[in-house]
C-alpha atoms as a PDB file:
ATOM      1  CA  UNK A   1     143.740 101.679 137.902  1.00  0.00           C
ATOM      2  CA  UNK A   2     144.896 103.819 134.696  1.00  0.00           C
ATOM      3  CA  UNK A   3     144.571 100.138 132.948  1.00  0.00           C
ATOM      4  CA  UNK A   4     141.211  99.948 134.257  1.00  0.00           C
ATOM      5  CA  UNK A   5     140.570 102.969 133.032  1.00  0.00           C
ATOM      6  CA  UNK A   6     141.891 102.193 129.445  1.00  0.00           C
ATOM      7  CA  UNK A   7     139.983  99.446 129.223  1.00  0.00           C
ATOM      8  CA  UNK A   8     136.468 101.091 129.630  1.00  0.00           C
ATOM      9  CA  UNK A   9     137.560 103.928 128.115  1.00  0.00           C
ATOM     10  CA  UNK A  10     138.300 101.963 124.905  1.00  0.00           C
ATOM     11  CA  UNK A  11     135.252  99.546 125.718  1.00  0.00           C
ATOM     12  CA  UNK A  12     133.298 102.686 125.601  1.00  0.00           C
ATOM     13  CA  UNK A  13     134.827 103.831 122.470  1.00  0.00           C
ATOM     14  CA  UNK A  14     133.546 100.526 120.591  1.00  0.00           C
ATOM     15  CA  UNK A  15     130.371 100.923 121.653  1.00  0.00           C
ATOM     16  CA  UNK A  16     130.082 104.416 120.819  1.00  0.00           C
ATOM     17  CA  UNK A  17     131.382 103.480 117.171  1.00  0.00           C
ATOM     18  CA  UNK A  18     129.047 100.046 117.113  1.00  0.00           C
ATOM     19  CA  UNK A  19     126.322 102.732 118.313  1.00  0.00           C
ATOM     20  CA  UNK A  20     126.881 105.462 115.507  1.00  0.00           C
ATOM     21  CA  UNK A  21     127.475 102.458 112.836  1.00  0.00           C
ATOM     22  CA  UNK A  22     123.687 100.715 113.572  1.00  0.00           C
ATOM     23  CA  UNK A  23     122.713 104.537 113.634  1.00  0.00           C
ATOM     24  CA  UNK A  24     123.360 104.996 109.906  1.00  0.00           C
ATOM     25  CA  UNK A  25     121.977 102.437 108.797  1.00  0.00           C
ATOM     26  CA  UNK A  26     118.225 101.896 107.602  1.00  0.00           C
ATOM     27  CA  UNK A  27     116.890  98.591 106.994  1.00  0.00           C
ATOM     28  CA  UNK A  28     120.658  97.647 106.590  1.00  0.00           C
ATOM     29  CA  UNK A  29     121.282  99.947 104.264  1.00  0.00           C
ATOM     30  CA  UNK A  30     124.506 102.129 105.136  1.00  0.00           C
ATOM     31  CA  UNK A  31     124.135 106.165 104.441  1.00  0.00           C
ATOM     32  CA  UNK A  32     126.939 108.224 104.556  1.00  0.00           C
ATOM     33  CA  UNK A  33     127.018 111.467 103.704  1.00  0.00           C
ATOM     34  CA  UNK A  34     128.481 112.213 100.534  1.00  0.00           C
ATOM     35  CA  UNK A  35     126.739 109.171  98.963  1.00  0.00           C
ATOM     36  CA  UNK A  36     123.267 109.304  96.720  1.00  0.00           C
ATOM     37  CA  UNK A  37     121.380 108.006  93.576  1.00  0.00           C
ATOM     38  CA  UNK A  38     120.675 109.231  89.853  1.00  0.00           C
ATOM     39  CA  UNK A  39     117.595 108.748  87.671  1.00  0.00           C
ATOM     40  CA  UNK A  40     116.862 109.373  84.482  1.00  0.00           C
ATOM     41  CA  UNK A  41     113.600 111.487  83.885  1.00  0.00           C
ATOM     42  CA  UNK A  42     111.927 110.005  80.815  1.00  0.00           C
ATOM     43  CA  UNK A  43     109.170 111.544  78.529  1.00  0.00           C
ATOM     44  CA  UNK A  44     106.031 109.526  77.587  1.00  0.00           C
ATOM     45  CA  UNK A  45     107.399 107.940  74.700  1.00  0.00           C
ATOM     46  CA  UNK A  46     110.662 106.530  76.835  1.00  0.00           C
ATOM     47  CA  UNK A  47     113.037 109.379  75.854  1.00  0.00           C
ATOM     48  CA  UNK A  48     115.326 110.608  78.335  1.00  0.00           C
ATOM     49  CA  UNK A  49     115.139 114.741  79.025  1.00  0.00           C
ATOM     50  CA  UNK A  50     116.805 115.083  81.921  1.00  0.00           C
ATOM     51  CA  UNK A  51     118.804 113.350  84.531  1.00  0.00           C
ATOM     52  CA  UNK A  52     118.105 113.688  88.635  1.00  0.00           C
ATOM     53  CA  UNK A  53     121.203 113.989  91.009  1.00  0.00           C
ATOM     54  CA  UNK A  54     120.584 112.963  94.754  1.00  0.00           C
ATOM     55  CA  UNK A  55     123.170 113.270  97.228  1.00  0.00           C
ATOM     56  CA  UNK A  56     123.243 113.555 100.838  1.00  0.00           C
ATOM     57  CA  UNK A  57     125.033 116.425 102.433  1.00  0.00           C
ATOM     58  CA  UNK A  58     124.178 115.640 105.702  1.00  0.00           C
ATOM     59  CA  UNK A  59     123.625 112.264 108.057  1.00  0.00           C
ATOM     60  CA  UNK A  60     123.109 112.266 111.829  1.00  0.00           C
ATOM     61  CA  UNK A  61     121.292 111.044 114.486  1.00  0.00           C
ATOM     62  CA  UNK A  62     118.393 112.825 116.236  1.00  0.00           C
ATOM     63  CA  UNK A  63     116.524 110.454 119.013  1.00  0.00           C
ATOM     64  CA  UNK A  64     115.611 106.896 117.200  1.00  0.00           C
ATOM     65  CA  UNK A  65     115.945 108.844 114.063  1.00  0.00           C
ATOM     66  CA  UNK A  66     118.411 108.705 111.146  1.00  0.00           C
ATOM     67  CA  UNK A  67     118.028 111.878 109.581  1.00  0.00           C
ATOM     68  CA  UNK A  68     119.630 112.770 106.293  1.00  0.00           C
ATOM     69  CA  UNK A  69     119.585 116.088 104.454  1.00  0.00           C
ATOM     70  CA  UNK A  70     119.151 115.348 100.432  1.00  0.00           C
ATOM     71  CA  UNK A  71     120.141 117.691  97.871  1.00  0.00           C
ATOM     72  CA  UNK A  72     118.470 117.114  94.667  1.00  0.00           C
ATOM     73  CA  UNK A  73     119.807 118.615  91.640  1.00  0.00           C
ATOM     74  CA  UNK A  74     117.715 118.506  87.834  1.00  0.00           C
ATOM     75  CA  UNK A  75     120.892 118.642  84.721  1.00  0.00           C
ATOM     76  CA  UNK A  76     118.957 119.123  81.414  1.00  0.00           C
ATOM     77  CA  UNK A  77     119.861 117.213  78.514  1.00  0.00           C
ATOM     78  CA  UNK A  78     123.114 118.931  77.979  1.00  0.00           C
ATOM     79  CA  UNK A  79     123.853 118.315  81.179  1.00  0.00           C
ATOM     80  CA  UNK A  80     123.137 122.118  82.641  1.00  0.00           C
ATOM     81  CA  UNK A  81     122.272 122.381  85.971  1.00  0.00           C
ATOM     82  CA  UNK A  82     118.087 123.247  86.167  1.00  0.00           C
ATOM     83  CA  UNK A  83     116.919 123.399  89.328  1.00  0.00           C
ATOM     84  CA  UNK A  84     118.097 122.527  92.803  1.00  0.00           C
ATOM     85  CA  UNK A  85     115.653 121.685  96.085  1.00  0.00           C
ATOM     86  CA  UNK A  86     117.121 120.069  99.419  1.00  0.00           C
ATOM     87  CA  UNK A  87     114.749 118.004 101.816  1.00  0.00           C
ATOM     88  CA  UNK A  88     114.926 115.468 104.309  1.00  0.00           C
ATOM     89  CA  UNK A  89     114.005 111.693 104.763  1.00  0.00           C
ATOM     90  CA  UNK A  90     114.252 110.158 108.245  1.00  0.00           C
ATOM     91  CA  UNK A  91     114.755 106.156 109.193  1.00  0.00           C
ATOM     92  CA  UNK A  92     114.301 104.728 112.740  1.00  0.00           C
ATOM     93  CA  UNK A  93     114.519 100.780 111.905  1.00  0.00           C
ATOM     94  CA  UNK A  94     110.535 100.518 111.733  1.00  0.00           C
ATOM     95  CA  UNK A  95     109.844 103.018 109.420  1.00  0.00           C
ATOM     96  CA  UNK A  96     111.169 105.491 106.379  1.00  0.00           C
ATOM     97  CA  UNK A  97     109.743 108.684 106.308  1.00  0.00           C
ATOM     98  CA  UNK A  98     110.469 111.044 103.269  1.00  0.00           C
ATOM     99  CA  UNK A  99     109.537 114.845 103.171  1.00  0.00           C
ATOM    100  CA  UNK A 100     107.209 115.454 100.804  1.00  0.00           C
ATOM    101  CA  UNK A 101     108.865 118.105  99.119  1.00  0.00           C
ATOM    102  CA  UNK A 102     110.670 115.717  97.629  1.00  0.00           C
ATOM    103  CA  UNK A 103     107.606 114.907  95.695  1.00  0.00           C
ATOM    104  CA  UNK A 104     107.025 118.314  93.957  1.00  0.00           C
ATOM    105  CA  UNK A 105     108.408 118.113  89.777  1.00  0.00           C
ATOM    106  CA  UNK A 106     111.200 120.441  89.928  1.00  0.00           C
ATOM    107  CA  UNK A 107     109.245 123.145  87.085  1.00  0.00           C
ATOM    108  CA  UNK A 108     106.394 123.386  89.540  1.00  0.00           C
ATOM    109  CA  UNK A 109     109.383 124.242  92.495  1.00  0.00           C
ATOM    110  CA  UNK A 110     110.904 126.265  90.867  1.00  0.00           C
ATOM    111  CA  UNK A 111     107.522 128.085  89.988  1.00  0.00           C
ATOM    112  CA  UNK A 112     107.224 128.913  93.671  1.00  0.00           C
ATOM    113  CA  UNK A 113     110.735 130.130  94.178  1.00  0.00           C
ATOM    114  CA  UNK A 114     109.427 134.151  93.636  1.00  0.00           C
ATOM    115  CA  UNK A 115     106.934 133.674  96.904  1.00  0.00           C
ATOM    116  CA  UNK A 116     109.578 133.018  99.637  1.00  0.00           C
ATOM    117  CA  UNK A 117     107.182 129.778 100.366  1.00  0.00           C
ATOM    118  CA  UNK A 118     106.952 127.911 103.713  1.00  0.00           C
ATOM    119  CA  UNK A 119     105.467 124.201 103.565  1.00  0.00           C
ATOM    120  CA  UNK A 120     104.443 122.363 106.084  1.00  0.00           C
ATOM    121  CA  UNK A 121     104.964 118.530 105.482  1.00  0.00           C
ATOM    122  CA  UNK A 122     102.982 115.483 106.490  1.00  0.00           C
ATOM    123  CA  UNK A 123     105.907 113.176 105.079  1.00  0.00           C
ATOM    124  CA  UNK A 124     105.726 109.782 103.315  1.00  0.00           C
ATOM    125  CA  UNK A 125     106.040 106.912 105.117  1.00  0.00           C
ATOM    126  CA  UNK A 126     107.148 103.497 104.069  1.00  0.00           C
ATOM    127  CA  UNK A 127     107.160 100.976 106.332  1.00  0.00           C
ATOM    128  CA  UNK A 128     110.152  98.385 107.116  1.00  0.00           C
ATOM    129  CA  UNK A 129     108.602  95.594 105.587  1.00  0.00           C
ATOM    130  CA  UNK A 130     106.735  96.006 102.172  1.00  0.00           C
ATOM    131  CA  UNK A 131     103.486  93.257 101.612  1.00  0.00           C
ATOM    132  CA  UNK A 132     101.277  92.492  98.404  1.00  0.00           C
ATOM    133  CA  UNK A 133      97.299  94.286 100.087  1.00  0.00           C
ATOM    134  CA  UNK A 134      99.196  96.628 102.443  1.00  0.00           C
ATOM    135  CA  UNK A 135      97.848  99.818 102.372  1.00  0.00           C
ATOM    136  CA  UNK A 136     100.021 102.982 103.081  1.00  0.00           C
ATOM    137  CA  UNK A 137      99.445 105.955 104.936  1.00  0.00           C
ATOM    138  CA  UNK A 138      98.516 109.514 103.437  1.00  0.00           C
ATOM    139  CA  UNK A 139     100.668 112.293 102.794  1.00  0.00           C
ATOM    140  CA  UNK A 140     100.285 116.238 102.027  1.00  0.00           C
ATOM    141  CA  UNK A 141     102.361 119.203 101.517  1.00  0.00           C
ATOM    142  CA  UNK A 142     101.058 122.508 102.023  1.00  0.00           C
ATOM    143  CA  UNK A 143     102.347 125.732 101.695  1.00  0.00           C
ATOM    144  CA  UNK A 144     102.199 129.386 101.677  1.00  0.00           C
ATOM    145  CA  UNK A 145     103.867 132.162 100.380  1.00  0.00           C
ATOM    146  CA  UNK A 146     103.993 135.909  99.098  1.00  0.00           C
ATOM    147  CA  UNK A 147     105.247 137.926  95.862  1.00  0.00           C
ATOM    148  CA  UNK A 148     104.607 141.874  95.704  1.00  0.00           C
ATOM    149  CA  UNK A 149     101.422 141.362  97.873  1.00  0.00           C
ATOM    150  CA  UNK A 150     100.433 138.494  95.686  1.00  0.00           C
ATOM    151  CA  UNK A 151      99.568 135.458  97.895  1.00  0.00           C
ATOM    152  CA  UNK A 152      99.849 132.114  96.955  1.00  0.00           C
ATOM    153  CA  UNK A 153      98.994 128.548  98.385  1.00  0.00           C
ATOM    154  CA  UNK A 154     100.281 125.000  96.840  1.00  0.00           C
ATOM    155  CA  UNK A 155      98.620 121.893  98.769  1.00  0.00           C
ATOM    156  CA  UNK A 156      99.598 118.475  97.564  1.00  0.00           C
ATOM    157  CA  UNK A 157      98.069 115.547  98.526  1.00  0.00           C
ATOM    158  CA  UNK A 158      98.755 112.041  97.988  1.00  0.00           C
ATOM    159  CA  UNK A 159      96.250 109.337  98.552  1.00  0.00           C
ATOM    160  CA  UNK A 160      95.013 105.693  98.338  1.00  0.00           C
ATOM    161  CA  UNK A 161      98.682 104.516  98.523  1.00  0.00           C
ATOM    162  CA  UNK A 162      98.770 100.915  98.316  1.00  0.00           C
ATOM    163  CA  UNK A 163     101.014  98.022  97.870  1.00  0.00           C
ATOM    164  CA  UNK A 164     100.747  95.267  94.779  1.00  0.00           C
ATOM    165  CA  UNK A 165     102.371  92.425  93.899  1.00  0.00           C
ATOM    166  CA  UNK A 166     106.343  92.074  92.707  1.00  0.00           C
ATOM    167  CA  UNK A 167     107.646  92.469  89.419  1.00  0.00           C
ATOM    168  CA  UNK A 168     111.013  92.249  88.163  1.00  0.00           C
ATOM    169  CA  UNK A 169     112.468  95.653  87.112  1.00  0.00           C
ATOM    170  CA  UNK A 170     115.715  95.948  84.925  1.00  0.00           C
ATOM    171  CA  UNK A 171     117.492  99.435  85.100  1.00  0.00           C
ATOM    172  CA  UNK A 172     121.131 100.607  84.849  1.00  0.00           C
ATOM    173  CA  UNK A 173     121.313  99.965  88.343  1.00  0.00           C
ATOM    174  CA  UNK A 174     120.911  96.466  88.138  1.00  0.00           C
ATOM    175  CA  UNK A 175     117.888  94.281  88.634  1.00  0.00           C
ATOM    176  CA  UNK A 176     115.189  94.022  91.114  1.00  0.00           C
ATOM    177  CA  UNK A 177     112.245  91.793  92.578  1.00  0.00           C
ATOM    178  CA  UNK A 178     110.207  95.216  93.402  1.00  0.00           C
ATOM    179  CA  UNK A 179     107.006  95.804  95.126  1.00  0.00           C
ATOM    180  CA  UNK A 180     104.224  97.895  92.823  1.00  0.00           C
ATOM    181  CA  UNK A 181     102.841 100.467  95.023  1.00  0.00           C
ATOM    182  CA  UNK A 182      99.980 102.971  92.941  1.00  0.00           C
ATOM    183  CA  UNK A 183      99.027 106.580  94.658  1.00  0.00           C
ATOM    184  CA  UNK A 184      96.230 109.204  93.477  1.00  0.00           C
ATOM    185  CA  UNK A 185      98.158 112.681  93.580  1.00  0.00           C
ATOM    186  CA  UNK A 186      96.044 116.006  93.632  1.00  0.00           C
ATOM    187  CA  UNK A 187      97.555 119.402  93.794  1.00  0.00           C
ATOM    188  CA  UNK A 188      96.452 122.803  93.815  1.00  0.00           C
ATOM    189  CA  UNK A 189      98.168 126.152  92.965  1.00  0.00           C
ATOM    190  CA  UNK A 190      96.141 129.220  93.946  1.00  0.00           C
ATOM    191  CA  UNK A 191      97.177 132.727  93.365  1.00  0.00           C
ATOM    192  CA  UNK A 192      94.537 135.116  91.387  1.00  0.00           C
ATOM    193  CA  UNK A 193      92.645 131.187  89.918  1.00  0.00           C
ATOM    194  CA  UNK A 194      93.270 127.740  91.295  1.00  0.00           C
ATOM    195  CA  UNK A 195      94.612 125.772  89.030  1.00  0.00           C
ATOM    196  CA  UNK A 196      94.081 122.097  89.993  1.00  0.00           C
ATOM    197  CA  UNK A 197      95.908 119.076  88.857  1.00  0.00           C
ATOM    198  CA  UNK A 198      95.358 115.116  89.399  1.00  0.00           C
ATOM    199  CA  UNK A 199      97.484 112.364  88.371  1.00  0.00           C
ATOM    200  CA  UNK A 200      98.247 108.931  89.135  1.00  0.00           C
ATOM    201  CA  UNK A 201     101.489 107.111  90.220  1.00  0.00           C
ATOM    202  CA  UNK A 202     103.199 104.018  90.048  1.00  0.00           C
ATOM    203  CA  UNK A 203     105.791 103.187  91.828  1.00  0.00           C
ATOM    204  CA  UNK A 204     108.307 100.229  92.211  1.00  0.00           C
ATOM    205  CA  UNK A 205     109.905  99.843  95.527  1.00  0.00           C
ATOM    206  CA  UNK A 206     112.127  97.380  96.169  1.00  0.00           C
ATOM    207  CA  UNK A 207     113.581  95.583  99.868  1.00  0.00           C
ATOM    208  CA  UNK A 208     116.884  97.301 100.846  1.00  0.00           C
ATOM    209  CA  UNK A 209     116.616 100.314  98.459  1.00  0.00           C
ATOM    210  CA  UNK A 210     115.343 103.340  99.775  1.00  0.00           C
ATOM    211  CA  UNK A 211     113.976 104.920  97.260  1.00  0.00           C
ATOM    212  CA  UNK A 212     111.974 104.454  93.970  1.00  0.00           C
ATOM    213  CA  UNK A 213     113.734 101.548  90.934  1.00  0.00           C
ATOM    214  CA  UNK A 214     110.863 103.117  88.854  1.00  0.00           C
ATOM    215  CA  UNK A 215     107.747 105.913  88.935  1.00  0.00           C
ATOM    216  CA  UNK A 216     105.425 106.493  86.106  1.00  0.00           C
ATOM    217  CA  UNK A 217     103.137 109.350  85.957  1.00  0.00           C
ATOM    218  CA  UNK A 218     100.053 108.561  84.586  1.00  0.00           C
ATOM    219  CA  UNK A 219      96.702 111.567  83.747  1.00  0.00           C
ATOM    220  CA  UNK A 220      93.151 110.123  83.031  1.00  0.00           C
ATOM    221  CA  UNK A 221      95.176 106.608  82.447  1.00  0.00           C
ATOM    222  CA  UNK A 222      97.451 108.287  80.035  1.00  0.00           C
ATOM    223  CA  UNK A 223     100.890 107.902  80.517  1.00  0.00           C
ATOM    224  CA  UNK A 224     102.620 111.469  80.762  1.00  0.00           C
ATOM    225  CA  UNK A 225     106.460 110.340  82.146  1.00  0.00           C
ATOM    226  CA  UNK A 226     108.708 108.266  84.247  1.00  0.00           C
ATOM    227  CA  UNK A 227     111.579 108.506  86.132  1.00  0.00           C
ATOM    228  CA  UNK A 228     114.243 105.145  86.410  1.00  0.00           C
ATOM    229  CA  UNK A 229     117.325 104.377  88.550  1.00  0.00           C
ATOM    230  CA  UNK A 230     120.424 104.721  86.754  1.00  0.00           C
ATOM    231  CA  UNK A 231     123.087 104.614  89.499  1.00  0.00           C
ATOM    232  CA  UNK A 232     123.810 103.997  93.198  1.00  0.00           C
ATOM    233  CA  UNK A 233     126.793 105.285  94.556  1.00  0.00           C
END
């Protein structure tokens, strides 16, 4: 009986740990906590200015969900520490869904640090599989805060996501067949005035990678910056 016992107690143990390993995984992609990414934040005319840590402090399982906490960390280029902003991004095998925080340029977060905001996320979503015609789904961050009776509102909306063709893209990181994916991004700050501000992205996504080889920022087809993977760790 005890042997019995041992047996599908240790069965049960191996499926527990088979369990939690499929668990942090998305798209076959391990996450552990502990692990993240750098890129390099790049002005118009390809120098770098700063660098962008990502590492994940936390990784568990909620439901069907993967959920891991990201701490994001902007180093100037003397390598002094900016800015700081945590968020989450969420995998269930069928889809990758990334707070939209994350989206917000660290100057304009740390803009809003004074009005003890609260944002309300409609998060990105990328789907398993990436296609050349897809078209993605919307995504928004709003929020609301306060500073010495001063109100203040920040809505952030990102639009007419959709998927091109691949292109090779070279980095530090190595080399990748990645999808183009283009966005229209409006936000609004209002205090006293609104101050409104539209731009264009393009991104490069690639299969197994879950997050961006390359973005560049583009205003009225101008390019303004661009951000590139430098390490995987």
């Amino acid at each position: 009986m005890r042997k019995l016992f041992s047996a599908v107690f240790l069965f049960a143990l191996v499926l527990s740990a088979v369990t939690v390993s499929r668990a942090q995984e998305c798209f076959g992609m391990p996450l552990k906590e502990g692990a993240g990414f750098e890129m390099a934040s790049l002005n118009a005319k390809g120098k770098q200015e700063a660098t962008i840590k990502y590492r994940f402090t936390s990784v568990k399982q909620e439901g069907d969900f993967t959920v891991v906490e990201v701490e994001m960390e902007t180093l100037n280029s003397k390598g002094k520490s900016e800015a700081t902003q945590k968020y989450t991004m969420k995998c269930n095998g069928n889809e990758y869904l990334v707070d939209a925080a994350a989206f917000i340029a660290q100057d304009q977060f740390k803009s809003l640090e004074g009005f003890n905001m609260t944002f309300k996320s409609e998060d990105v979503v990328y789907p398993g599989q990436l296609s050349e015609g897809q078209t993605l789904k919307n995504a928004s961050l709003n929020g609301t805060g306060n500073m010495n009776g001063i109100p203040v509102t920040f809505d952030l909306y990102i639009t007419d996501r959709k998927v091109g063709g691949k292109e090779k893209i070279t980095t530090e990181a190595g080399e990748f067949d990645a999808f183009k994916i283009t966005a229209t991004n409006k936000m609004t700050t209002k205090t006293v005035i609104a101050v409104n501000l539209e731009f264009e992205t393009v991104s490069y996504r690639a299969p197994g990678v879950l997050w961006d080889i390359k973005t560049e920022t583009y205003r009225k087809g101008k390019l303004m910056g661009s951000t590139v993977l430098t390490k995987i760790y």
